[in-house]
C-alpha atoms as a PDB file:
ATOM      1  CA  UNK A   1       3.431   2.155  -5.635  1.00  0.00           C
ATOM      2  CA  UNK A   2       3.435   6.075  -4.698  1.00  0.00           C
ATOM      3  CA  UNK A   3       2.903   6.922  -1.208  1.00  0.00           C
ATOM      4  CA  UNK A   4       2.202   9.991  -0.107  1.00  0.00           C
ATOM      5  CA  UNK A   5       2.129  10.717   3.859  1.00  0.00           C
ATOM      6  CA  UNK A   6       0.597  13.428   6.067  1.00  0.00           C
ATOM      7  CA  UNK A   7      -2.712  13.251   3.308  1.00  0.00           C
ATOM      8  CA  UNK A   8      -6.152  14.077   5.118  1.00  0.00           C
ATOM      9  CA  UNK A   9      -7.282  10.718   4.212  1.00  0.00           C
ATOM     10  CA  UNK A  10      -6.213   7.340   4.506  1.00  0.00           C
ATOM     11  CA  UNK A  11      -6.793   5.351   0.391  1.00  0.00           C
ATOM     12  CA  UNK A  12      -5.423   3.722  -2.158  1.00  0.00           C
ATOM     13  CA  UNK A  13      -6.387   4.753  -5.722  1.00  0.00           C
ATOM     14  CA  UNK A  14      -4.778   4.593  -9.155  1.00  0.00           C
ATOM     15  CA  UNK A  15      -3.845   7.431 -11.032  1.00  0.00           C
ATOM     16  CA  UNK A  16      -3.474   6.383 -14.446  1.00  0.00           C
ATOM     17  CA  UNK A  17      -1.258   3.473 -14.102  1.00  0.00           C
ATOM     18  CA  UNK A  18       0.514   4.336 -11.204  1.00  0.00           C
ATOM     19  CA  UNK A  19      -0.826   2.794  -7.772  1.00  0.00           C
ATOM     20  CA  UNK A  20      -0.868   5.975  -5.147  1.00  0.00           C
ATOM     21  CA  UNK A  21      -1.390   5.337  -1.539  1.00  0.00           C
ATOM     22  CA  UNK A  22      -2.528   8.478   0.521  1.00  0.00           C
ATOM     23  CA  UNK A  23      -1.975   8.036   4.601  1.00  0.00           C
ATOM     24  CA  UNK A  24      -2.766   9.809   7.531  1.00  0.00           C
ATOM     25  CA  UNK A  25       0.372   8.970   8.698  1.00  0.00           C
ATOM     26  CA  UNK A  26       4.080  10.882   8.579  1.00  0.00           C
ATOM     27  CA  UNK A  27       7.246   9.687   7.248  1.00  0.00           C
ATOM     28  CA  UNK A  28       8.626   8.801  10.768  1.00  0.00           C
ATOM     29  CA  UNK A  29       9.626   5.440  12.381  1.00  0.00           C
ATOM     30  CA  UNK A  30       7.984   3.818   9.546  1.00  0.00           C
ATOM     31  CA  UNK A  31       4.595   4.380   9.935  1.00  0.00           C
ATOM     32  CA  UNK A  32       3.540   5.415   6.565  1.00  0.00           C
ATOM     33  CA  UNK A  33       4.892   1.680   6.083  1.00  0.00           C
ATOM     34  CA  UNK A  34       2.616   0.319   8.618  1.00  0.00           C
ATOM     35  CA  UNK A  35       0.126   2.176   7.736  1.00  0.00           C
ATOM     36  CA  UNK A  36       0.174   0.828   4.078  1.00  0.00           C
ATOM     37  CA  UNK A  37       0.839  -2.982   4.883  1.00  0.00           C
ATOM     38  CA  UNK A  38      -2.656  -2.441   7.232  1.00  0.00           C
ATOM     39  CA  UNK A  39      -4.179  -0.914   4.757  1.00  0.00           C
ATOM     40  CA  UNK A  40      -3.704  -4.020   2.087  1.00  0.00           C
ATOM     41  CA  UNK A  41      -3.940  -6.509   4.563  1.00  0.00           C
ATOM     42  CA  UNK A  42      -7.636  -5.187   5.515  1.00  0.00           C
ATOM     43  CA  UNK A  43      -8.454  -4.728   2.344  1.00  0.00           C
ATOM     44  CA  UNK A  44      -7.394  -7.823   0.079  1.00  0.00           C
ATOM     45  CA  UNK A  45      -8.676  -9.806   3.327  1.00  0.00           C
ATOM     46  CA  UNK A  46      -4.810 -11.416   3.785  1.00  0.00           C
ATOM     47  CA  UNK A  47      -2.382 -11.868   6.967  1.00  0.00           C
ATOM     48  CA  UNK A  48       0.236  -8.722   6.892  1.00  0.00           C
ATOM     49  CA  UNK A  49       3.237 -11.723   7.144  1.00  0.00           C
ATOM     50  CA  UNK A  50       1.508 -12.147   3.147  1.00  0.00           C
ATOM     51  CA  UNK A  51       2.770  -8.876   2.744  1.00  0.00           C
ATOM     52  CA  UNK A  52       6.956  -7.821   2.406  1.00  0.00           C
ATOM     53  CA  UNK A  53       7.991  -4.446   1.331  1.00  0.00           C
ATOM     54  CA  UNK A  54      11.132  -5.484  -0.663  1.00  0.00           C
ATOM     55  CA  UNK A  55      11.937  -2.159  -1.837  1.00  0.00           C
ATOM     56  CA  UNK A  56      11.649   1.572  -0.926  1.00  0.00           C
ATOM     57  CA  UNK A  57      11.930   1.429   2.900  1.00  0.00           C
ATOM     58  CA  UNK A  58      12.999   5.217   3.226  1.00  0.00           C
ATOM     59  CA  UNK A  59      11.827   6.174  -0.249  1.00  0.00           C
ATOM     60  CA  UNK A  60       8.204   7.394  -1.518  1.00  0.00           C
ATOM     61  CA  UNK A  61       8.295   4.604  -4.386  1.00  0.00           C
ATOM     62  CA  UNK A  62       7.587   0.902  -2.854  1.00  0.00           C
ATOM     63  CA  UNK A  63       7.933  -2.427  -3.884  1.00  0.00           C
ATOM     64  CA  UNK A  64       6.000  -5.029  -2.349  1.00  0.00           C
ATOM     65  CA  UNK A  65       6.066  -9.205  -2.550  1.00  0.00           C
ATOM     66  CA  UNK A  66       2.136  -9.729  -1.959  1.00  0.00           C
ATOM     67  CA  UNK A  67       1.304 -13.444  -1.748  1.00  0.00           C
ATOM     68  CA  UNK A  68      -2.443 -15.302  -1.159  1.00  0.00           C
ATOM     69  CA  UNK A  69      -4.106 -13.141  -4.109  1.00  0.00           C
ATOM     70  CA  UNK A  70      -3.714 -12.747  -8.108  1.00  0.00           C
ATOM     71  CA  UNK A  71      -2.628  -9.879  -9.801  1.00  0.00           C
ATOM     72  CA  UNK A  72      -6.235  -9.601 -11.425  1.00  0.00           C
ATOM     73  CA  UNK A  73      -8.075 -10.271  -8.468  1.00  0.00           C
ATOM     74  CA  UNK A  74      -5.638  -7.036  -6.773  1.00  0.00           C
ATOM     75  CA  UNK A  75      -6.281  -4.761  -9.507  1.00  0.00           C
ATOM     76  CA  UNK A  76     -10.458  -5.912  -9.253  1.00  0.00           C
ATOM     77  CA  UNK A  77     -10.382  -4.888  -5.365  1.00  0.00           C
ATOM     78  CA  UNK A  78      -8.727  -1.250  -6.002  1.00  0.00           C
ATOM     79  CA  UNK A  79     -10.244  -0.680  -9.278  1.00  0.00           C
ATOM     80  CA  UNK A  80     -14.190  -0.464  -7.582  1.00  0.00           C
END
């Protein structure tokens, strides 16, 4: 996943095949991070402890451990 801070709005849309995330929020104390794991805790309807950013802390490209939801049904949710 791509983020990309300081956007004028807050969304998460795929570009192709790549999974961009577009935040209010700057690069600072981690709140582009926040802002993300809110983001797909609001939207897939899940806890944010269901949600670990295991790579990419300080980095633009993330890797996240999601658990509670499929693949499928996470692709059906940001697809509409």
């Amino acid at each position: 996943m791509y983020v990309k801070p300081k956007a004028k709005e807050t969304s998460l849309r795929f570009e192709g095949e790549e999974l961009i995330f577009l935040t209010k929020e700057p690069p600072l104390e981690g709140r582009a991070n926040k802002s993300l794991i809110e983001y797909l805790s609001k939207s897939l309807k899940i806890s944010k402890r269901d949600i670990e950013l295991i790579k990419g802390a300080k980095s633009r490209i993330k890797v996240f451990k999601i658990c509670g939801i499929t693949l499928k049904d996470f692709i059906r949710v940001f697809s509409d």
